[in-house]
C-alpha atoms as a PDB file:
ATOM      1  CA  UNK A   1      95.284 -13.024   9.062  1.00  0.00           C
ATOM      2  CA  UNK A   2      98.902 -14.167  10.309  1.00  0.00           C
ATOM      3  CA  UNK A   3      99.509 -15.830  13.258  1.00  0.00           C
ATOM      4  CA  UNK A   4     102.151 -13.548  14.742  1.00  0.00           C
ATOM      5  CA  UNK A   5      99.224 -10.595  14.588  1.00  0.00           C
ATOM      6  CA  UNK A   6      96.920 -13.022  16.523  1.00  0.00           C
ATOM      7  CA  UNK A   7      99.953 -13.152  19.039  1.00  0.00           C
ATOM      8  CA  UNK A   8     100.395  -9.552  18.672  1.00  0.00           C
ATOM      9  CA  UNK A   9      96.920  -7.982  19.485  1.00  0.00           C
ATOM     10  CA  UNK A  10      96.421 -11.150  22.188  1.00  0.00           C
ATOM     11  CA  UNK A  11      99.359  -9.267  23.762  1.00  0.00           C
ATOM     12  CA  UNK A  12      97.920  -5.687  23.597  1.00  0.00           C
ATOM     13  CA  UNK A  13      94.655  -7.497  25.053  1.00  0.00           C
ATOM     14  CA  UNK A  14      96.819  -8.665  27.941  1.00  0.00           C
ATOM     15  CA  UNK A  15      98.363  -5.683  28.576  1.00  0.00           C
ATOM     16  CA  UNK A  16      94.960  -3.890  28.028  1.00  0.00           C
ATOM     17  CA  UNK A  17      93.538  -6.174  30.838  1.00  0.00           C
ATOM     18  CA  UNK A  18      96.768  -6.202  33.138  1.00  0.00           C
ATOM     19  CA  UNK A  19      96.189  -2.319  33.228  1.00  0.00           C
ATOM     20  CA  UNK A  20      92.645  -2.128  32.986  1.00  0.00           C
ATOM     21  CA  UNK A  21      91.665  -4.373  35.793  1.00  0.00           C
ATOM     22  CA  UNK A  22      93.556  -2.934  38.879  1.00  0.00           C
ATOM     23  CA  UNK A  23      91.680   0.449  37.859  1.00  0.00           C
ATOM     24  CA  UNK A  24      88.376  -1.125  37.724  1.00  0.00           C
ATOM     25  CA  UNK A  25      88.990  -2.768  41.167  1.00  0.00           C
ATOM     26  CA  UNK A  26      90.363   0.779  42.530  1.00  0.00           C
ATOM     27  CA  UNK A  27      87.697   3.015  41.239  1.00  0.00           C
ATOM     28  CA  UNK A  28      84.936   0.617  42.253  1.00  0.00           C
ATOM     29  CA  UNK A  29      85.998  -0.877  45.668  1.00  0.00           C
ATOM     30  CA  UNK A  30      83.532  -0.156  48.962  1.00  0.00           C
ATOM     31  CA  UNK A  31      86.464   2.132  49.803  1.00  0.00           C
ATOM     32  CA  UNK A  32      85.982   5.001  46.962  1.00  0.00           C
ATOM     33  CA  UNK A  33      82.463   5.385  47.736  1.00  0.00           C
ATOM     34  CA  UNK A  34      82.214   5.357  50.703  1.00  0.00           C
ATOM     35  CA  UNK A  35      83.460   9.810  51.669  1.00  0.00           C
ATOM     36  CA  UNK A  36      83.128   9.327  55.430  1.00  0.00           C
ATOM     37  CA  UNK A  37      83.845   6.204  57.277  1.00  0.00           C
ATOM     38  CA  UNK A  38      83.878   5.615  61.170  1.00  0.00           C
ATOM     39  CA  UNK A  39      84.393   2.016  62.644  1.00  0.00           C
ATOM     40  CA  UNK A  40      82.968   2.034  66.181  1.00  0.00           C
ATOM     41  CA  UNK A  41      84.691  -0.949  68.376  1.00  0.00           C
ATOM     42  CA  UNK A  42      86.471  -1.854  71.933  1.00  0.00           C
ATOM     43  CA  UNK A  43      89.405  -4.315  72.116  1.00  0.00           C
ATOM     44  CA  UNK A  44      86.479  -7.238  73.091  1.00  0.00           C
ATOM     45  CA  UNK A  45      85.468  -6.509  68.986  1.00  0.00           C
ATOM     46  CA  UNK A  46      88.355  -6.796  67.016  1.00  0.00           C
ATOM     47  CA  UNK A  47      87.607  -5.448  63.100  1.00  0.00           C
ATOM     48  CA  UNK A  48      89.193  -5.814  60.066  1.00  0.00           C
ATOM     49  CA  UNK A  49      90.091  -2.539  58.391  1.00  0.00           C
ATOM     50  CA  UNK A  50      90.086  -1.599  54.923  1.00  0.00           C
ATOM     51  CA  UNK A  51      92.215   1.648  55.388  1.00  0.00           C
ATOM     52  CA  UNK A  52      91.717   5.100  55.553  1.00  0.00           C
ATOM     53  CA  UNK A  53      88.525   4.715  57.669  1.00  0.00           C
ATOM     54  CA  UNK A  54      88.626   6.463  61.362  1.00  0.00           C
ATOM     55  CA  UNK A  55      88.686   4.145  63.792  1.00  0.00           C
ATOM     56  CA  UNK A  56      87.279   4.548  67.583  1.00  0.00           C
ATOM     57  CA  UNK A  57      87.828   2.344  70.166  1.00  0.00           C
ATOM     58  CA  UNK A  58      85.802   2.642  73.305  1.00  0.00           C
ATOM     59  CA  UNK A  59      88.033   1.387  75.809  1.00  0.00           C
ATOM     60  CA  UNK A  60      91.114   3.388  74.260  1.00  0.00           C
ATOM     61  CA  UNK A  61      91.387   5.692  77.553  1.00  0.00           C
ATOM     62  CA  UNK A  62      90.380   3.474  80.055  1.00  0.00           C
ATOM     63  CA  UNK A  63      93.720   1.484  78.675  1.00  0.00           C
ATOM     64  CA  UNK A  64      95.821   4.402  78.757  1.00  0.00           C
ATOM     65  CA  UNK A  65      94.431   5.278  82.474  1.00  0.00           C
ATOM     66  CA  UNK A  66      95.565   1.935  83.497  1.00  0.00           C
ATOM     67  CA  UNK A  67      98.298   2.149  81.879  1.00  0.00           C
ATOM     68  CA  UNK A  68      99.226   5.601  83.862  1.00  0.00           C
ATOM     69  CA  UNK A  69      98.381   3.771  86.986  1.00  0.00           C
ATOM     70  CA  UNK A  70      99.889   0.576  86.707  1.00  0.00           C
ATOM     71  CA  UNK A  71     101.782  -0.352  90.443  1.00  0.00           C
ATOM     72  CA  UNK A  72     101.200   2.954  92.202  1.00  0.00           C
ATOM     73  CA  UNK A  73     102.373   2.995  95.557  1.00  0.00           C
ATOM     74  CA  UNK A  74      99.029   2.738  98.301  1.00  0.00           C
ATOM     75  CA  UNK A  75     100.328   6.324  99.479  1.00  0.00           C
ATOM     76  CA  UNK A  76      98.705   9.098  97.832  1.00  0.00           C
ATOM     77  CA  UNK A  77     101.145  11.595  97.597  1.00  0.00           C
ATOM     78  CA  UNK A  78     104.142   9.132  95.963  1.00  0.00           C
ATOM     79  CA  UNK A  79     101.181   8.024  93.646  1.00  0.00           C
ATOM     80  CA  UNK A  80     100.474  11.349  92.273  1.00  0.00           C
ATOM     81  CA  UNK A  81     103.877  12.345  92.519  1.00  0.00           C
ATOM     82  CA  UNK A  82     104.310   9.175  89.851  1.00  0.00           C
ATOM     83  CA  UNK A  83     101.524   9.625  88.054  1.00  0.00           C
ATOM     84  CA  UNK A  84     102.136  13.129  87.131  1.00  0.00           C
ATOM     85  CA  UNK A  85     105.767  12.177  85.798  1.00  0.00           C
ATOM     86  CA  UNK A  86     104.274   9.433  83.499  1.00  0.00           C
ATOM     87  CA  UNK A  87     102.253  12.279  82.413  1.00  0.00           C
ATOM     88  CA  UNK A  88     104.738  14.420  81.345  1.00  0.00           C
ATOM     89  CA  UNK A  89     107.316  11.976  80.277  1.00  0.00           C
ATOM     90  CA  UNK A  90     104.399  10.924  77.641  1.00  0.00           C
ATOM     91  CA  UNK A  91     104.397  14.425  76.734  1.00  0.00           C
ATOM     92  CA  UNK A  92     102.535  15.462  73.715  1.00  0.00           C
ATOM     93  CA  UNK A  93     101.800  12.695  72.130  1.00  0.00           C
ATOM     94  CA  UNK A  94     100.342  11.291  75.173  1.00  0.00           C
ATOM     95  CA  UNK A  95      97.907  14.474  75.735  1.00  0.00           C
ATOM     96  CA  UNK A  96      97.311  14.243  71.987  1.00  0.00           C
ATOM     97  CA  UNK A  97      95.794  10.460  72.773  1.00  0.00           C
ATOM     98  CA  UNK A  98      93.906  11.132  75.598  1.00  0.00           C
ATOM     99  CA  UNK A  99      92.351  13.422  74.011  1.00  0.00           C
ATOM    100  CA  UNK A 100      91.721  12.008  71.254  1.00  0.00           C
ATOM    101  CA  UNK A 101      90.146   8.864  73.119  1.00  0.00           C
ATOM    102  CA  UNK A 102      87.964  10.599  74.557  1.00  0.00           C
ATOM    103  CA  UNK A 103      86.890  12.824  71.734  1.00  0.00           C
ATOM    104  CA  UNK A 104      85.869   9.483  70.226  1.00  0.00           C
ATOM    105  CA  UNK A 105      83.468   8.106  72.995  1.00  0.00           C
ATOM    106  CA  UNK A 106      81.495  11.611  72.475  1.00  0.00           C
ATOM    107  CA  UNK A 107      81.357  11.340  68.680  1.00  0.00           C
ATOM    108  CA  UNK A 108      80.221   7.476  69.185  1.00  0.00           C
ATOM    109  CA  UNK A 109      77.674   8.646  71.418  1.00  0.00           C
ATOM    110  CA  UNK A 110      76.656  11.851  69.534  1.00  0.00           C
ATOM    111  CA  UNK A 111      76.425   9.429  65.959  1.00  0.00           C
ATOM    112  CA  UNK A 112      73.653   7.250  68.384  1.00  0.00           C
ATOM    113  CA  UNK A 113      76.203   3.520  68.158  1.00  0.00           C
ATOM    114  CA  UNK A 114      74.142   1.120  70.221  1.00  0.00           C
ATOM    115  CA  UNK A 115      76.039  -2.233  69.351  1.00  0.00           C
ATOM    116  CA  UNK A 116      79.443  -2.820  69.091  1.00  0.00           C
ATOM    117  CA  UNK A 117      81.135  -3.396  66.236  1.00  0.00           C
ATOM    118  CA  UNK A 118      79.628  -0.426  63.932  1.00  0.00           C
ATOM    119  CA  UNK A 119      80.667   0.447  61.195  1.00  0.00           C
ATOM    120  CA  UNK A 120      78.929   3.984  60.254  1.00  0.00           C
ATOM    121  CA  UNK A 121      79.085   5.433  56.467  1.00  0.00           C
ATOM    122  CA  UNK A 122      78.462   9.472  56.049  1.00  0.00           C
ATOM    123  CA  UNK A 123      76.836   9.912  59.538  1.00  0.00           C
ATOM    124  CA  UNK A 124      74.057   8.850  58.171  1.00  0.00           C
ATOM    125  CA  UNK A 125      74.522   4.411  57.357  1.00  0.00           C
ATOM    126  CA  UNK A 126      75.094   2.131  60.314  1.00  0.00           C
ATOM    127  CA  UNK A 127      75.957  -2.019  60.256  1.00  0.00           C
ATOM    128  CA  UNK A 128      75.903  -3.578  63.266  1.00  0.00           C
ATOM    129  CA  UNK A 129      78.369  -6.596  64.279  1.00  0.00           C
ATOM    130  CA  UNK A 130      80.118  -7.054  60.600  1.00  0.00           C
ATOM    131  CA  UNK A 131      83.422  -7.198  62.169  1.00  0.00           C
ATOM    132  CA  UNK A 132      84.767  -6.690  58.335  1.00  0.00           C
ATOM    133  CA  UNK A 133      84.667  -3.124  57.462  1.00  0.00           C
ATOM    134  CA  UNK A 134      84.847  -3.787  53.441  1.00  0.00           C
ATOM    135  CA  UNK A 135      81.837  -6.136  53.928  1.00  0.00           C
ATOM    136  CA  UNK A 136      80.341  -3.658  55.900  1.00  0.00           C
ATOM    137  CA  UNK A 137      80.843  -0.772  53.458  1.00  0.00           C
ATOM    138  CA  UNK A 138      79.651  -3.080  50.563  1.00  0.00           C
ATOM    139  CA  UNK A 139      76.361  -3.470  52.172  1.00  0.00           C
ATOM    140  CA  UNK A 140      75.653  -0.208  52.802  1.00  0.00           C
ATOM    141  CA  UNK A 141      76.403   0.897  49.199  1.00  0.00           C
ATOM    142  CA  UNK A 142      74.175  -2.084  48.015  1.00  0.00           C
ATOM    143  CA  UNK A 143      71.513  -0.748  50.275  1.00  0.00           C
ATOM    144  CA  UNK A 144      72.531   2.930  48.607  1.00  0.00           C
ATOM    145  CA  UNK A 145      72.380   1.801  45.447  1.00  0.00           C
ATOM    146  CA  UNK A 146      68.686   0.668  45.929  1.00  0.00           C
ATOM    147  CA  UNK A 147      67.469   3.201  47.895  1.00  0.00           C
ATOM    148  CA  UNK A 148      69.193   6.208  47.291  1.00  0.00           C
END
């Protein structure tokens, strides 16, 4: 055969590869099979997400609490007085985090998370302290894999 059709087709293999790869990595990354992730943490157990996973932290309201009552006055009335204008300058977004922190301690507690982090797959997988939620996710589709 020529040389330039060794160049060509090592060219079209290249291309084939450049192309084919990033689909292989997409279609089988801990991510895609994974349907229902839920990270579990506080800000004492920092994770590292993978992206699109839900992610609860514990201590989410007691932060915005103190943020709401962050140097209130000793007197009771000027304290509520303040805290009731934080409230509503926050507005809706602010309601929408409350409760939404809060929401997220009950579904913590209803999926049974005894350790912190967690990293729970389908309601159903749980890893304990694998503060890397790919890692986590990888394990838990080995463990799938073998025991379906």
């Amino acid at each position: 055969m020529p040389a330039s059709l060794f160049r060509f087709a090592s060219g079209w293999r290249t291309l084939g590869l450049a192309v084919a790869l990033p689909a292989a990595l997409a279609v089988f990354s801990p991510a895609t099979f994974a349907a229902d992730v839920v990270v579990v943490t506080d800000s004492r157990h920092p994770v590292k997400t993978m992206g699109g996973e839900r992610l609860i932290e514990l201590d989410e309201a007691h932060r915005i609490e103190a943020g709401l009552s962050a140097e209130l006055p000793t007197d009771p009335e000027q304290a509520t007085a303040i805290v009731k204008r934080r409230l509503s300058s926050g507005g809706a977004d602010l309601q929408r985090r409350i409760a939404s922190a809060y929401q997220g301690v009950t579904d913590a507690w209803s999926l049974g998370v005894t350790s912190l982090p967690a990293v729970v797959v389908d309601q159903r997988y749980v890893v304990y302290g694998e503060p890397d939620v790919a890692r986590a996710v990888a394990r838990i589709e080995q463990h799938r894999r073998h025991q379906p």
